[in-house]
C-alpha atoms as a PDB file:
ATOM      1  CA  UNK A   1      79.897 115.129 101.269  1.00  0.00           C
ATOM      2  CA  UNK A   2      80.140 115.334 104.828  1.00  0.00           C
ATOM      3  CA  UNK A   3      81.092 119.032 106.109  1.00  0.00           C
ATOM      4  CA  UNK A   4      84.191 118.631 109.243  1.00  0.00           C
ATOM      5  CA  UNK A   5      83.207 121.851 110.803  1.00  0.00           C
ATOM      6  CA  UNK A   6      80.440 124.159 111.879  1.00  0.00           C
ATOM      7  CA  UNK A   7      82.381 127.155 112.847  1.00  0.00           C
ATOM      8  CA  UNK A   8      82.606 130.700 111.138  1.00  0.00           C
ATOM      9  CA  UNK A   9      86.245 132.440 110.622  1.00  0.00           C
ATOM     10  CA  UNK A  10      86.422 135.605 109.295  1.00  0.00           C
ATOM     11  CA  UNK A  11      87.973 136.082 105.416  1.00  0.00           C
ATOM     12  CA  UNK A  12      90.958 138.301 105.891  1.00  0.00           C
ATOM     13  CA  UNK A  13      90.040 139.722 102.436  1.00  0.00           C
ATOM     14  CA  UNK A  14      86.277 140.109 103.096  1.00  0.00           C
ATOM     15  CA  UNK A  15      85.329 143.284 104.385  1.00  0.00           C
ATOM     16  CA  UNK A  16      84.572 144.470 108.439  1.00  0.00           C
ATOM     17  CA  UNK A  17      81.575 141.800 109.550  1.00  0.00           C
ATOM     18  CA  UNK A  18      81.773 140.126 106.231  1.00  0.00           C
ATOM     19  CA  UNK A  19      81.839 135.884 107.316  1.00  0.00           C
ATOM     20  CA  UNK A  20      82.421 133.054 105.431  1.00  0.00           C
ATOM     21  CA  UNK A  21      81.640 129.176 106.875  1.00  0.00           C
ATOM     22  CA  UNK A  22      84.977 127.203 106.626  1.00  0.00           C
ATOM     23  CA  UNK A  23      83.259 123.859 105.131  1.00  0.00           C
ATOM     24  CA  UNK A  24      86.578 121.778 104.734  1.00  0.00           C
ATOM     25  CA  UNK A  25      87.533 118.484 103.758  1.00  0.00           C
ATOM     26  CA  UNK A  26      87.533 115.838 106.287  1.00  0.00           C
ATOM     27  CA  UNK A  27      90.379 114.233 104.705  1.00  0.00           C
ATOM     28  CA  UNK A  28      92.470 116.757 105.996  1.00  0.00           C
ATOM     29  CA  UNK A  29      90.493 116.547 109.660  1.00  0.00           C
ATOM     30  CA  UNK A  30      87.668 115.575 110.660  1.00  0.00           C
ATOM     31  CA  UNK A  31      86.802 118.606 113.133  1.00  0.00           C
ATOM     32  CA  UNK A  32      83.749 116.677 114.225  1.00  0.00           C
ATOM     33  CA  UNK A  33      84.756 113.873 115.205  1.00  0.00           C
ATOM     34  CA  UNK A  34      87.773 115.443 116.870  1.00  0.00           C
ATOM     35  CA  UNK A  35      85.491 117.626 118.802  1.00  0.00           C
ATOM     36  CA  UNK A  36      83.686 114.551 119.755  1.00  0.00           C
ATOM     37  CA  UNK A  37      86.684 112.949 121.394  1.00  0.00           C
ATOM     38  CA  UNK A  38      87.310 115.997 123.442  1.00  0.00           C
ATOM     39  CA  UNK A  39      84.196 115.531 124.705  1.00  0.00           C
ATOM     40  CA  UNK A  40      82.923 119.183 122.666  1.00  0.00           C
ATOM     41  CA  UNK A  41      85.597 121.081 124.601  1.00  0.00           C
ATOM     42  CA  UNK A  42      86.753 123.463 122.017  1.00  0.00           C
ATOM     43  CA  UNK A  43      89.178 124.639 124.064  1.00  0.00           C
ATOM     44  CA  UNK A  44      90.750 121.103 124.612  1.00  0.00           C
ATOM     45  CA  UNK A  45      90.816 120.756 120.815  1.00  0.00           C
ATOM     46  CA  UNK A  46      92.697 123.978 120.343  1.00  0.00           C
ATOM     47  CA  UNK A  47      95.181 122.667 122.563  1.00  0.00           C
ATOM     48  CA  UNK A  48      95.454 119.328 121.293  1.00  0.00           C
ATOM     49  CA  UNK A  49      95.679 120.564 117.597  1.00  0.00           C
ATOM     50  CA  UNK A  50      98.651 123.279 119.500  1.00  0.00           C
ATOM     51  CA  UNK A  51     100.492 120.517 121.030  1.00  0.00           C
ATOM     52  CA  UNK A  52     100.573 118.507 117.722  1.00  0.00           C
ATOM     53  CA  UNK A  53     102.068 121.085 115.850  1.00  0.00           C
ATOM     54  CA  UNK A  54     104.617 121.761 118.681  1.00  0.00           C
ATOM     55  CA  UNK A  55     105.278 117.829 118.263  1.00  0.00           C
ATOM     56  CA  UNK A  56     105.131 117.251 114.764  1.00  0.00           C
ATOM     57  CA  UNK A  57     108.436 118.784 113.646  1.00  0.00           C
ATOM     58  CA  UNK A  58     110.513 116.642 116.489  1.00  0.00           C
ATOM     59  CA  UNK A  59     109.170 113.638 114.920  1.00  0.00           C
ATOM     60  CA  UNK A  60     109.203 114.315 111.504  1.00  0.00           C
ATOM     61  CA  UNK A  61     112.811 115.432 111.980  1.00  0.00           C
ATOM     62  CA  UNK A  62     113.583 112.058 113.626  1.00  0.00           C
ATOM     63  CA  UNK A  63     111.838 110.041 110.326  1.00  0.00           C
ATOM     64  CA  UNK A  64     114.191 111.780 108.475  1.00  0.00           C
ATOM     65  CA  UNK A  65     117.229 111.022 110.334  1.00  0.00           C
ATOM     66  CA  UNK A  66     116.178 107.673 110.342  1.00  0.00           C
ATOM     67  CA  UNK A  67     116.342 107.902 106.575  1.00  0.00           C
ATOM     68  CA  UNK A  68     119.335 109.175 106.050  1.00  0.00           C
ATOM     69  CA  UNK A  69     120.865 106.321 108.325  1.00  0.00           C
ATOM     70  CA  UNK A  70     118.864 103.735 106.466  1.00  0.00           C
ATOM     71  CA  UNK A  71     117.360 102.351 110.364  1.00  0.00           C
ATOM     72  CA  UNK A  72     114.465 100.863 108.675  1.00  0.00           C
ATOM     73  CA  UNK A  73     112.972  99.774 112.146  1.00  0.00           C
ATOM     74  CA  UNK A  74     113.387 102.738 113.831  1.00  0.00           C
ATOM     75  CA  UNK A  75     111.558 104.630 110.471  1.00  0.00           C
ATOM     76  CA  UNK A  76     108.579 102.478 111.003  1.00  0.00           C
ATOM     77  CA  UNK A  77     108.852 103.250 114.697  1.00  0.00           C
ATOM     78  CA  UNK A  78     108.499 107.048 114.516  1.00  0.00           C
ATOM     79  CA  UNK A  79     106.057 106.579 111.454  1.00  0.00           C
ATOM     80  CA  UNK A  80     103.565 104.513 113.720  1.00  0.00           C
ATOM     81  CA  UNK A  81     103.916 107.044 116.285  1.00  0.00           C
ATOM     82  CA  UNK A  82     102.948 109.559 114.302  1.00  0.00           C
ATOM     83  CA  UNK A  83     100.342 107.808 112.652  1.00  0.00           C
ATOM     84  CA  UNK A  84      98.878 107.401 116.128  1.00  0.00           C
ATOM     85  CA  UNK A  85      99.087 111.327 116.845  1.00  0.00           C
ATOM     86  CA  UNK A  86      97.415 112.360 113.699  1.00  0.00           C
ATOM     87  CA  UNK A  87      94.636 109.292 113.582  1.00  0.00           C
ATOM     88  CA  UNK A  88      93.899 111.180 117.515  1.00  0.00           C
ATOM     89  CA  UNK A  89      93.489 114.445 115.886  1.00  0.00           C
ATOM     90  CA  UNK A  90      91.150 112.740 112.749  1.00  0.00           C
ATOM     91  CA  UNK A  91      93.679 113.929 109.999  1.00  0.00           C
ATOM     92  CA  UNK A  92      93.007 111.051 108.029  1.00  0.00           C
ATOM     93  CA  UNK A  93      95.100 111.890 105.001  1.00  0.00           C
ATOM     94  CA  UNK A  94      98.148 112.130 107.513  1.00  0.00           C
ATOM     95  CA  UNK A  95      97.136 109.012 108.592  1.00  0.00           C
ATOM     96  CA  UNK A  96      96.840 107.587 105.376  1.00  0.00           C
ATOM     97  CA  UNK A  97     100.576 108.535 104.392  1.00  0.00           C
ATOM     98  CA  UNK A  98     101.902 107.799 107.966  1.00  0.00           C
ATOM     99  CA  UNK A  99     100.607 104.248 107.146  1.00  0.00           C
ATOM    100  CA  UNK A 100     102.398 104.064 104.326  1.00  0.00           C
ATOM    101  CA  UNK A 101     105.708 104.575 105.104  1.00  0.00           C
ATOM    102  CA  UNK A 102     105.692 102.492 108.508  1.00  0.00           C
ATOM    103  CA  UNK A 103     104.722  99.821 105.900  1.00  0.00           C
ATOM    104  CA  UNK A 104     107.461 100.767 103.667  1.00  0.00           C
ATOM    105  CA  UNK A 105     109.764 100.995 106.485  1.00  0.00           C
ATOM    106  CA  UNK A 106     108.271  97.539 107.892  1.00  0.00           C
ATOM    107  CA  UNK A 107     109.016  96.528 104.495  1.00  0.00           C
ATOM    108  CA  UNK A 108     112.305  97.702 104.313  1.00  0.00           C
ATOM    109  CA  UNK A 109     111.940  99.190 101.319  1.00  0.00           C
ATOM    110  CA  UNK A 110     113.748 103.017 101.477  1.00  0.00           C
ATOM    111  CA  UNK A 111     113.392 103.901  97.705  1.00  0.00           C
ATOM    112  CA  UNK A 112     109.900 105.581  98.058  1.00  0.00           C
ATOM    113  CA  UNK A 113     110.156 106.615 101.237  1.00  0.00           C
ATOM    114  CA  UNK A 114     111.249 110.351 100.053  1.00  0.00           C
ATOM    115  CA  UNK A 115     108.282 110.907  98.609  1.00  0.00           C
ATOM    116  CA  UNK A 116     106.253 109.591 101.142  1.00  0.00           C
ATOM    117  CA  UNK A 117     107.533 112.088 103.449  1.00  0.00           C
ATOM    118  CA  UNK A 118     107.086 114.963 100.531  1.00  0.00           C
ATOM    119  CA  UNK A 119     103.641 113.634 100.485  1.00  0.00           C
ATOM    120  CA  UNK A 120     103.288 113.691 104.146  1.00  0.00           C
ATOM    121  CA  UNK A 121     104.620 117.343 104.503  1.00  0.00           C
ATOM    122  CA  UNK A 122     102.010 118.790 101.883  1.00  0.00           C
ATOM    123  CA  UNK A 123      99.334 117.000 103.495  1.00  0.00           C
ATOM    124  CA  UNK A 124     100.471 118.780 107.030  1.00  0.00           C
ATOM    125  CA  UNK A 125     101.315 122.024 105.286  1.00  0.00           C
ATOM    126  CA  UNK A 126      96.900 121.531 103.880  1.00  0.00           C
ATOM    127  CA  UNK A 127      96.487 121.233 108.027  1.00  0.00           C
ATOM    128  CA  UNK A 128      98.548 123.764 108.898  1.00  0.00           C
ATOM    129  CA  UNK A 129      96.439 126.275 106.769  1.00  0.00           C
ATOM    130  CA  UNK A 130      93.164 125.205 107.759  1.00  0.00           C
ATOM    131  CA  UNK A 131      93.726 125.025 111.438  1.00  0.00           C
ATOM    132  CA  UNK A 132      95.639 128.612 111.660  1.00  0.00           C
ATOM    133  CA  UNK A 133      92.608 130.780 111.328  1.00  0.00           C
ATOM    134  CA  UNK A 134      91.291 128.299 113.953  1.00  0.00           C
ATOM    135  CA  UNK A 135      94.367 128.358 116.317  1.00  0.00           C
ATOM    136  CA  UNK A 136      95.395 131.949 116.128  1.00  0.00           C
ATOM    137  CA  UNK A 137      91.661 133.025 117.600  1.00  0.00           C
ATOM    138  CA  UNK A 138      93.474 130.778 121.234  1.00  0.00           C
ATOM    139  CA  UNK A 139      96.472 132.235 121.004  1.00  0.00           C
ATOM    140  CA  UNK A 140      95.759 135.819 120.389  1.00  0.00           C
END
């Protein structure tokens, strides 16, 4: 298994000094190949990973309005988008989902969409709680 990320946080539970190595999944992103793109900047990745979750929301928000008027081309729209922000961070299993419900949408096909979207919001929520640790060392 390939390891994302090389970096130490500090367990919140572990006592003063005490480190663990966050070894994470590279489904939910690929912090090497991230850092790559930003040419090893780590403080261009912080603020890339910031800006997506500033953005994230706005379109997610917009794939659901799209849903609930049934505007199967603009669904797939904002879905590709979004698949394009995430495959630039290496989140690969937002990717993945994004994928699927621009194909859905492509498709035309609403009745699975729901889920998708359920799907794609635990899969942020599993990015959301690795990058904090990593995010709230920029911002503090």
């Amino acid at each position: 298994m390939k390891h994302s990320i090389n970096h130490y946080d500090t367990d919140s539970n572990a006592s003063d000094g005490e480190q663990k190595e966050r070894i994470d999944d590279p489904d939910i992103l690929d912090y090497d190949a991230l850092t790559n793109r930003c040419m090893g900047n780590l403080d261009f990745v912080n603020k890339v990973l910031i800006k997506f979750h500033e953005r994230l929301p706005i379109d997610l928000g917009e794939m659901e309005q799209a849903l609930v008027r049934q505007d199967t081309q603009l669904l797939a729209r904002v879905a590709h988008r979004i698949k394009g922000s995430v495959a630039n961070i290496s989140a690969t299993g937002l990717q993945r989902v994004a994928q699927e419900i621009e194909d859905m949408g492509r498709a035309g096909c609403l009745d699975d969409i729901p889920s998708r979207i359920e799907a794609f919001r635990k899969e942020w929520d599993r990015l959301r709680e690795w990058s904090s640790p990593v995010l709230s060392k920029t911002t503090s």
